[in-house]
N, C-alpha and C. Protein backbone atom coordinates (compact mmCIF):
# COMPACT_ATOMS: atom_id res chain seq x y z
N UNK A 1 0.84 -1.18 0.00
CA UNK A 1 0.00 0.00 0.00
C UNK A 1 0.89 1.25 0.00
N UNK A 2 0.72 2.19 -0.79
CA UNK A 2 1.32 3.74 -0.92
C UNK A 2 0.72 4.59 0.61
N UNK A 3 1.79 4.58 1.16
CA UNK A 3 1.27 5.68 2.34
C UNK A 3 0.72 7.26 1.57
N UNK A 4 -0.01 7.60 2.23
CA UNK A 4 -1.24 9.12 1.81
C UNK A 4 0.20 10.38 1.41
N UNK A 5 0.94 10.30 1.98
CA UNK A 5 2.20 11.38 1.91
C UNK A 5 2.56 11.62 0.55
N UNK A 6 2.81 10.16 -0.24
CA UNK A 6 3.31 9.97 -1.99
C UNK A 6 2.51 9.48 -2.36
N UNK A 7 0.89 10.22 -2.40
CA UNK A 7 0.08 9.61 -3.49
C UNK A 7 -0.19 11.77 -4.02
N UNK A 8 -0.73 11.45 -5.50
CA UNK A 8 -0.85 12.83 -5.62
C UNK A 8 -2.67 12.83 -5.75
N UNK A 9 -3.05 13.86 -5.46
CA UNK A 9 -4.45 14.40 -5.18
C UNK A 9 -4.91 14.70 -6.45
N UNK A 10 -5.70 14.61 -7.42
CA UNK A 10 -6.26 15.27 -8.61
C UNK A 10 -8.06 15.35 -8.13
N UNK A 11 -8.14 16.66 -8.79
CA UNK A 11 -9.80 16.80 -8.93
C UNK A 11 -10.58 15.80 -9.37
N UNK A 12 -11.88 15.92 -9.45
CA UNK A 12 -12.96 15.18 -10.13
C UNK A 12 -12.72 15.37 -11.65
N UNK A 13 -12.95 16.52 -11.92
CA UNK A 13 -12.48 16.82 -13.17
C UNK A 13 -11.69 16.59 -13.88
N UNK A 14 -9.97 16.48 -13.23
CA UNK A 14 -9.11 15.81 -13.79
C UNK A 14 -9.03 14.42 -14.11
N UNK A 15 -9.96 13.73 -13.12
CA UNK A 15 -10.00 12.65 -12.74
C UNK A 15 -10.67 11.73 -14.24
N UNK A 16 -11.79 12.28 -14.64
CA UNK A 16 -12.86 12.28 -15.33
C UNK A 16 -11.90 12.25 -16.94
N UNK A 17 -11.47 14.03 -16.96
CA UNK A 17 -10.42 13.75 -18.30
C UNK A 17 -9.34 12.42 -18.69
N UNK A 18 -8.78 11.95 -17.38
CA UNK A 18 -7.86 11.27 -17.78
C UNK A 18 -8.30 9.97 -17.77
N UNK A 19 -9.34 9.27 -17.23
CA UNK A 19 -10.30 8.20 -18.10
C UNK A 19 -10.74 8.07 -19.48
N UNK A 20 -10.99 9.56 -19.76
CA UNK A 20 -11.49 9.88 -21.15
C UNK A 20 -10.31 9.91 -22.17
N UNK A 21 -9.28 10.29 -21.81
CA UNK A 21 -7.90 9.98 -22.24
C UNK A 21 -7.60 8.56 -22.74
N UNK A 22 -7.80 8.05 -21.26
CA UNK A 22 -7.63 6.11 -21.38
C UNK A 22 -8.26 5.53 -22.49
N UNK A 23 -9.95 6.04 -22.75
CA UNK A 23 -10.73 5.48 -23.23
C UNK A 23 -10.18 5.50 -24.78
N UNK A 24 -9.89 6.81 -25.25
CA UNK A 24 -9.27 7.03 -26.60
C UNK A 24 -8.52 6.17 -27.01
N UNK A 25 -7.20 6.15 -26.26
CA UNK A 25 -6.02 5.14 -26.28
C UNK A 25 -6.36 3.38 -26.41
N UNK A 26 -7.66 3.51 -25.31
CA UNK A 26 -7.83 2.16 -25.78
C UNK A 26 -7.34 1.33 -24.55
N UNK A 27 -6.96 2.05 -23.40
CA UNK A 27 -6.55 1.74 -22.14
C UNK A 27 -7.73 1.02 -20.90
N UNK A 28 -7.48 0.04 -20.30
CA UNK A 28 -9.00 0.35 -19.47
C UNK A 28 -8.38 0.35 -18.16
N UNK A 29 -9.12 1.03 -17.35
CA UNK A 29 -8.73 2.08 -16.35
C UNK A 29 -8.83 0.68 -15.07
N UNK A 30 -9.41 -0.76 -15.31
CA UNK A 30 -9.19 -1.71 -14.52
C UNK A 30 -7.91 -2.19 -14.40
N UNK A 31 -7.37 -2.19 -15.85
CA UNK A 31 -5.96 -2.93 -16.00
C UNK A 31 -4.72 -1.49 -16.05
N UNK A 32 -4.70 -0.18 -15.76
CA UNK A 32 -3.87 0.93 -16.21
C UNK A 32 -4.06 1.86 -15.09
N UNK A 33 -3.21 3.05 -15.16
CA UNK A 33 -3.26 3.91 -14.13
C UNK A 33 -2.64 4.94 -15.00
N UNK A 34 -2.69 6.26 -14.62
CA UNK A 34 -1.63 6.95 -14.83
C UNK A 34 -0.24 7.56 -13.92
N UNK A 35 0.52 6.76 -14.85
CA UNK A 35 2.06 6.81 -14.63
C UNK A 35 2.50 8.75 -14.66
N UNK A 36 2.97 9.11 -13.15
CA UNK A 36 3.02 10.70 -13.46
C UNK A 36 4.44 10.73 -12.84
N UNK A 37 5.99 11.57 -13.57
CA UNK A 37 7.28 11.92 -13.53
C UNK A 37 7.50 13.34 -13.88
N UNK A 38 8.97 13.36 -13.19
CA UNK A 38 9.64 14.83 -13.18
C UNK A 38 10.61 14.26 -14.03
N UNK A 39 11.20 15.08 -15.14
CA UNK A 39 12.28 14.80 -15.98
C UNK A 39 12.73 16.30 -15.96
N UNK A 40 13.92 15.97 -16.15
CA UNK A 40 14.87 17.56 -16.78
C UNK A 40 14.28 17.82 -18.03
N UNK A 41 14.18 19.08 -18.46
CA UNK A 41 14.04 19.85 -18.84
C UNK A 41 12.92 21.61 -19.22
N UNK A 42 12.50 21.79 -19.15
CA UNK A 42 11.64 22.87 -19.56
C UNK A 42 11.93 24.34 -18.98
N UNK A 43 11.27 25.35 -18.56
CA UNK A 43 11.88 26.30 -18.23
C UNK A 43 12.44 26.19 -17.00
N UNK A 44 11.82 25.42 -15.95
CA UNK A 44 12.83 25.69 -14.77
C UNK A 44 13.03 24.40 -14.78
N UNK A 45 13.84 23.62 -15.68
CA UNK A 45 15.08 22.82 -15.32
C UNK A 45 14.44 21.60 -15.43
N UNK A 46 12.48 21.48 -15.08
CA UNK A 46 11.39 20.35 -14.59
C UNK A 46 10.58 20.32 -15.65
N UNK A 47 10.29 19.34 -16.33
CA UNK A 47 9.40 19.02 -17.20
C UNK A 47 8.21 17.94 -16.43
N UNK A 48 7.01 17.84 -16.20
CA UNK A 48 6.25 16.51 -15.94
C UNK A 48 5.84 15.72 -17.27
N UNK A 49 6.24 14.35 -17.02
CA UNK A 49 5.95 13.26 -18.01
C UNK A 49 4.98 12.31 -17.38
N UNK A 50 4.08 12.52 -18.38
CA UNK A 50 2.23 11.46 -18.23
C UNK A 50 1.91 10.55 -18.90
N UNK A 51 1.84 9.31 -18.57
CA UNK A 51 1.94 7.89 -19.78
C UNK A 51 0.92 7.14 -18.79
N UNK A 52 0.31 6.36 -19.34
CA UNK A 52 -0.27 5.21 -19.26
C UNK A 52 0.04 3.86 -19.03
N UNK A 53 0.32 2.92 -17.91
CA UNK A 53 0.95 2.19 -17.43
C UNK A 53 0.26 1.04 -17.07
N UNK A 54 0.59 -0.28 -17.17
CA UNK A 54 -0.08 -1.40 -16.13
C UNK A 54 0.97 -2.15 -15.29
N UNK A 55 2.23 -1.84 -15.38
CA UNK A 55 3.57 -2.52 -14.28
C UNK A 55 3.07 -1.56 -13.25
N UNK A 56 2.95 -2.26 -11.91
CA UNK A 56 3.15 -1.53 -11.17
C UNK A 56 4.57 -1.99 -10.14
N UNK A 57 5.26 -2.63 -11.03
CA UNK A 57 6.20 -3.09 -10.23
C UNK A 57 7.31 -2.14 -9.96
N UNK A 58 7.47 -1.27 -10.94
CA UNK A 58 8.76 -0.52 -11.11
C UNK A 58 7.81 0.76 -9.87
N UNK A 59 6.84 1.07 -9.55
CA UNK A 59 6.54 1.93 -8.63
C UNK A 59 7.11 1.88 -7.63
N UNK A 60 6.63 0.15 -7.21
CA UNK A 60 7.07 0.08 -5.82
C UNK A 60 8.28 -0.28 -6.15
N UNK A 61 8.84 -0.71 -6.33
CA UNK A 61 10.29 -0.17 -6.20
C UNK A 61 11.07 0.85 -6.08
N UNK A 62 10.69 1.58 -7.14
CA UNK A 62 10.60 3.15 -7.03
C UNK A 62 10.50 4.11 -5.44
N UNK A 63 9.34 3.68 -4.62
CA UNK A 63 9.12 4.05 -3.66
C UNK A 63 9.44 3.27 -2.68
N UNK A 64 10.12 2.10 -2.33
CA UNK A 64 10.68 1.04 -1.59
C UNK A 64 12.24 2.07 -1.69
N UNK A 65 12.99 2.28 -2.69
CA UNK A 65 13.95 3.48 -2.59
C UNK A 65 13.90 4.20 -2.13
N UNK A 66 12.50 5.73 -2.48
CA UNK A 66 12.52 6.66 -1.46
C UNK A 66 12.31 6.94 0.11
N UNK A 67 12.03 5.67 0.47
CA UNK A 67 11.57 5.06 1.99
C UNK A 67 12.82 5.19 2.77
């Protein structure tokens, strides 16, 4: 389980778009999530990168690191 600290909060609204997103793609929101990152670049140095994902293995790992 993701402790409440590193999960991120989105609206209803956002919530709603990015199903509707899924749906396009062809994604279904039982088997996918959205995958959300900081990468270098843009004006201050931070770009966010948004993909569509069903590993959730590399998360927890991911966050088994920042622990």
């Amino acid at each position: 389980m993701v402790a409440m600290e590193n999960a991120i909060h989105i609206s209803d609204k956002a919530r709603e778009k990015v199903y509707e997103l899924m749906k396009e793609e062809g994604k279904d929101a039982a088997t996918h999530f959205l995958r959300v990152g900081v990468v270098g670049g843009g004006c201050s140095g931070l770009s966010y990168k948004m993909d569509f994902d069903n590993e959730l293995n590399l998360v927890i790992r991911f966050l088994k690191t920042m622990a």
